[in-house]
C-alpha atoms as a PDB file:
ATOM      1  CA  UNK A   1    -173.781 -90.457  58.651  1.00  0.00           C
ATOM      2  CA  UNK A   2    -172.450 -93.860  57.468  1.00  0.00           C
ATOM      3  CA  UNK A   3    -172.498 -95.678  54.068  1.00  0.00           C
ATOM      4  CA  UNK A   4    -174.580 -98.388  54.157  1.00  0.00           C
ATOM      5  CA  UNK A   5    -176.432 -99.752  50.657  1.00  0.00           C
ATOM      6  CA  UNK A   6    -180.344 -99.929  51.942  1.00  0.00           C
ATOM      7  CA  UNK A   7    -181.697-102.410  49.198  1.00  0.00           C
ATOM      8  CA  UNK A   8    -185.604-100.809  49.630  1.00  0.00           C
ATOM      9  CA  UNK A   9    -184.723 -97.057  48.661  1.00  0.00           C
ATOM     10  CA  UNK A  10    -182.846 -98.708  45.861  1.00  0.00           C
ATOM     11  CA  UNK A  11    -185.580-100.230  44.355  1.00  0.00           C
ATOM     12  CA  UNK A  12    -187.934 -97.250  44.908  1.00  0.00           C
ATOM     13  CA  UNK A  13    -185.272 -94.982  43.465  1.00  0.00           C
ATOM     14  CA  UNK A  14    -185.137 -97.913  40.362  1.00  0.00           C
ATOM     15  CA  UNK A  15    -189.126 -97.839  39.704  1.00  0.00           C
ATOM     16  CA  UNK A  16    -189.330 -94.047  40.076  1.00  0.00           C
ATOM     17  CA  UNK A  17    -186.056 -93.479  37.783  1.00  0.00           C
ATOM     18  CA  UNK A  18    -187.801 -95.210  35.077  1.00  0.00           C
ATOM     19  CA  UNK A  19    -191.156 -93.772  36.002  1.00  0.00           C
ATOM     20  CA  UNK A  20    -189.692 -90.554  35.444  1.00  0.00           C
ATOM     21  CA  UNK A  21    -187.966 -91.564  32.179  1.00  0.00           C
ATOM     22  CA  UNK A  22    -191.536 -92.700  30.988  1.00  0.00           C
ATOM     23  CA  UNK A  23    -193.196 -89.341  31.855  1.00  0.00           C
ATOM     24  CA  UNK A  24    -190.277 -87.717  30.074  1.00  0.00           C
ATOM     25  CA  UNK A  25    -190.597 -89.393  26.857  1.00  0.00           C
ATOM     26  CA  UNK A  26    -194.031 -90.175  26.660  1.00  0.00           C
ATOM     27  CA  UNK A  27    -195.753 -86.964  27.952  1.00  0.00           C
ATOM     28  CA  UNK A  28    -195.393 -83.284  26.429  1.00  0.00           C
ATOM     29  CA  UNK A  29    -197.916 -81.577  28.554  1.00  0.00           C
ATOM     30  CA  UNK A  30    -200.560 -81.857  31.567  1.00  0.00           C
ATOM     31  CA  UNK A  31    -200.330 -82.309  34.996  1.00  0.00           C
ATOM     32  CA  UNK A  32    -198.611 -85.528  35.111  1.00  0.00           C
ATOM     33  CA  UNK A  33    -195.550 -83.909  33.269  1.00  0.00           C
ATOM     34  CA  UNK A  34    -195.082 -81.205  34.473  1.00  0.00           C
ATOM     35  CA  UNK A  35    -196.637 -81.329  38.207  1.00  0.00           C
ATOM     36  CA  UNK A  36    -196.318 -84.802  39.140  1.00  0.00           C
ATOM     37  CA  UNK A  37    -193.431 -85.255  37.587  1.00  0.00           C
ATOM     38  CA  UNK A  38    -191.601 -82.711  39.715  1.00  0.00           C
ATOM     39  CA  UNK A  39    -193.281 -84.600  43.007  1.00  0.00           C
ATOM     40  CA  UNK A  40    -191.807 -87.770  42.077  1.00  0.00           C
ATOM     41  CA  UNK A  41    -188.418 -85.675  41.137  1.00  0.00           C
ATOM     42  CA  UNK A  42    -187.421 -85.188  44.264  1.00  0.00           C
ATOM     43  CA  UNK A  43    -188.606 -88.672  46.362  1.00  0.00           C
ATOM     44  CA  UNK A  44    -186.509 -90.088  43.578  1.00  0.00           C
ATOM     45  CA  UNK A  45    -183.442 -87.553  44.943  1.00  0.00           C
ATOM     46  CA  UNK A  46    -184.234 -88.692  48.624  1.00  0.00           C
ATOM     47  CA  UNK A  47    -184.547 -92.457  47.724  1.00  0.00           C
ATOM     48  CA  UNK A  48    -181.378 -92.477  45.659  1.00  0.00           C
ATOM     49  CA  UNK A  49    -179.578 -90.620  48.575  1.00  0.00           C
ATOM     50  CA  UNK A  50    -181.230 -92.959  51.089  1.00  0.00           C
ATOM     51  CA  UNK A  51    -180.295 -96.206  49.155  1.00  0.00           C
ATOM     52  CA  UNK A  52    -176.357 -95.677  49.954  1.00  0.00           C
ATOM     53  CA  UNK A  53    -176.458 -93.107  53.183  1.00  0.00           C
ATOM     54  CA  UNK A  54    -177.708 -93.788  56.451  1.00  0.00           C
ATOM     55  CA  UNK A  55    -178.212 -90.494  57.541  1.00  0.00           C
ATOM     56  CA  UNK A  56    -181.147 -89.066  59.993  1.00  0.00           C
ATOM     57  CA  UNK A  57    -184.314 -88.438  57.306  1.00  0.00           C
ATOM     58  CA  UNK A  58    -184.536 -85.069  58.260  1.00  0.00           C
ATOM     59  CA  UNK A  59    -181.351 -84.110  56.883  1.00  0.00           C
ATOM     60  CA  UNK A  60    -181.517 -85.492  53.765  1.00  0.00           C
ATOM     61  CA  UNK A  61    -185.378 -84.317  53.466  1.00  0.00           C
ATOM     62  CA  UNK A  62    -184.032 -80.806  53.814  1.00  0.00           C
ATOM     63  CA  UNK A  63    -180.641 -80.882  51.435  1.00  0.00           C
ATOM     64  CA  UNK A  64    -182.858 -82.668  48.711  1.00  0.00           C
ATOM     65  CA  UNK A  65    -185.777 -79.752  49.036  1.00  0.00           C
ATOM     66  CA  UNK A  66    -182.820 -76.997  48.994  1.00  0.00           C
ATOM     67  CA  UNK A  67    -180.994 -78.286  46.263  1.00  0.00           C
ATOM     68  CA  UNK A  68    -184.516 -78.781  44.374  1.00  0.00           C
ATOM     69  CA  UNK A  69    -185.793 -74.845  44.900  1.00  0.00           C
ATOM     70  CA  UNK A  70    -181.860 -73.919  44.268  1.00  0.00           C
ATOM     71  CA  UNK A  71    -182.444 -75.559  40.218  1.00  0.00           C
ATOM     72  CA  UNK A  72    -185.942 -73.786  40.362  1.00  0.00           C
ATOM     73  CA  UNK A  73    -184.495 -70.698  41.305  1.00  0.00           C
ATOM     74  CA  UNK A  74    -181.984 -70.829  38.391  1.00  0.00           C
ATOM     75  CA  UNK A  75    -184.144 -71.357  36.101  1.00  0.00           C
ATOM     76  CA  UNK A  76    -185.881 -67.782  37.221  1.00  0.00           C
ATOM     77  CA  UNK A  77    -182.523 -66.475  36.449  1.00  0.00           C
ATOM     78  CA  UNK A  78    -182.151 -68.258  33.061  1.00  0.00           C
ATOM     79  CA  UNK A  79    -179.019 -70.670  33.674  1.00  0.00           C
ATOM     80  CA  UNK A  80    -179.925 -72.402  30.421  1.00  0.00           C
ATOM     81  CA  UNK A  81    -179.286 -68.947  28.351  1.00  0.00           C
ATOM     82  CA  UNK A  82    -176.156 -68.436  30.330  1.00  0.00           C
ATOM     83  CA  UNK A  83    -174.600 -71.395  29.791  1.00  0.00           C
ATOM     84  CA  UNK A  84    -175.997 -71.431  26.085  1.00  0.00           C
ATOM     85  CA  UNK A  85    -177.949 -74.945  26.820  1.00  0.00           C
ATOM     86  CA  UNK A  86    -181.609 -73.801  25.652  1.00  0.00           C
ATOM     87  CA  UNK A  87    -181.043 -75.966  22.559  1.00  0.00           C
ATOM     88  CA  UNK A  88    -179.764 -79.211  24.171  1.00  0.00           C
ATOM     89  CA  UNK A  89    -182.873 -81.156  24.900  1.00  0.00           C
ATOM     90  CA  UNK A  90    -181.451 -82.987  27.799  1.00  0.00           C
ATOM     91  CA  UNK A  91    -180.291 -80.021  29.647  1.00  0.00           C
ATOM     92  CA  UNK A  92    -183.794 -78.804  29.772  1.00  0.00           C
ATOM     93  CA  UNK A  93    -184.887 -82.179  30.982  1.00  0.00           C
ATOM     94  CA  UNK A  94    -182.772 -82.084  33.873  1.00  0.00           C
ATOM     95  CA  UNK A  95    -182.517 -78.495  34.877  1.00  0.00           C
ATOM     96  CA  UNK A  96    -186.180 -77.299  33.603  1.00  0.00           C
ATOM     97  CA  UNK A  97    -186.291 -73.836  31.490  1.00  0.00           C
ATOM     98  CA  UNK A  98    -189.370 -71.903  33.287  1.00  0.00           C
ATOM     99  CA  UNK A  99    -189.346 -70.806  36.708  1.00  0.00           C
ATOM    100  CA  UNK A 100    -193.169 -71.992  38.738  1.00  0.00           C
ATOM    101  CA  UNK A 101    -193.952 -71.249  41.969  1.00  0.00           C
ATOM    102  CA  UNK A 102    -196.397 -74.577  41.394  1.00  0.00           C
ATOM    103  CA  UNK A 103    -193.086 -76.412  41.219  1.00  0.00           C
ATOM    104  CA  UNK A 104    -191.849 -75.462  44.485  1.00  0.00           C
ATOM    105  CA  UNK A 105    -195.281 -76.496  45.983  1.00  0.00           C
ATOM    106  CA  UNK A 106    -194.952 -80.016  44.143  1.00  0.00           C
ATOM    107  CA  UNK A 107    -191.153 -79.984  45.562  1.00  0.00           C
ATOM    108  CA  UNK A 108    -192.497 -79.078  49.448  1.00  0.00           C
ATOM    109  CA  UNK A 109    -195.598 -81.789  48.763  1.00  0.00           C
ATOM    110  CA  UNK A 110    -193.251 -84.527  47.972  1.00  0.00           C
ATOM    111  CA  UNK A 111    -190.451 -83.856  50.522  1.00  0.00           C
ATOM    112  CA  UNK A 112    -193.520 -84.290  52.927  1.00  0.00           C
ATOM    113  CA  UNK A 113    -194.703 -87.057  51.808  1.00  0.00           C
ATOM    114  CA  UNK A 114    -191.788 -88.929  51.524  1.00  0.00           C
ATOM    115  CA  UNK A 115    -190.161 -87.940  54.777  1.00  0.00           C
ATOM    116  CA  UNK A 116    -193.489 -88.924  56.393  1.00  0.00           C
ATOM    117  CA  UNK A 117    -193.317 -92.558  55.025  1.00  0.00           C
ATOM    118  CA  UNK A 118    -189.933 -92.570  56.209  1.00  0.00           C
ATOM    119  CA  UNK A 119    -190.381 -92.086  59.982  1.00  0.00           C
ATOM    120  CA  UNK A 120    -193.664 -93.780  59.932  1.00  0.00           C
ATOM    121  CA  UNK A 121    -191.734 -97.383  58.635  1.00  0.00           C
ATOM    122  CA  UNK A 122    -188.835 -96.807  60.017  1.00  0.00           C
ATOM    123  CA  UNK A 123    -189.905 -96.163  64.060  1.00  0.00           C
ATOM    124  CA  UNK A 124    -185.992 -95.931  65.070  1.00  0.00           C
ATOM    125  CA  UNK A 125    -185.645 -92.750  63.542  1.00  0.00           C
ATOM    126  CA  UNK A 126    -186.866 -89.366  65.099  1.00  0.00           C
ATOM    127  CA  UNK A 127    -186.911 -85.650  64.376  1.00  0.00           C
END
């Protein structure tokens, strides 16, 4: 793992940062919201991570799913409640306040997706 600033995830991770923002604001309900929304959430995560790490795309394919399902899975347990958040609006933006097993799908779906684009343009890298 080195640092190394990789000026194409940085873009993506620009244009899906403020694709996200627009789903956010714009959009109460639907699929886009709340499905493809989560998709995008986590190829976001990877191209962020990607944008200043040179890492192997596996690894950072796998950290960004587990830390994605850990947030799901704390919402199941109702982290918002505990730390008395359920009223900030911005907390349940980020961290989510219902648990969806459809969400962990949409997590898996775009870990895949991404990590295949990965390997497929970048041929150096391998499993």
């Amino acid at each position: 793992m080195t640092f190394k600033f990789n000026k194409s995830f940085f873009a993506s991770s620009m244009l899906l940062l403020s694709t996200e923002i627009c789903i956010a604001a714009f959009l109460t309900t639907g699929f886009i919201r709340h499905t493809f929304g989560d998709y995008l959430s986590v190829i976001l995560l990877y191209c962020a991570i990607r944008s200043f790490i040179k890492v192997k795309p596996i690894y950072v394919a796998f950290a960004v799913l587990i830390f994605a399902f850990g947030v799901e899975f704390l919402q199941l347990f109702n982290l918002l409640d505990y730390l008395n958040l359920r009223e900030h609006k911005l907390a349940v933006i980020i961290l989510g306040s219902t648990f969806s097993i459809s969400d962990l799908m949409a997590y898996s779906l775009g870990i895949i997706t991404i990590f295949l684009i990965d390997i497929k343009t970048n041929s150096s890298w391998k499993l």
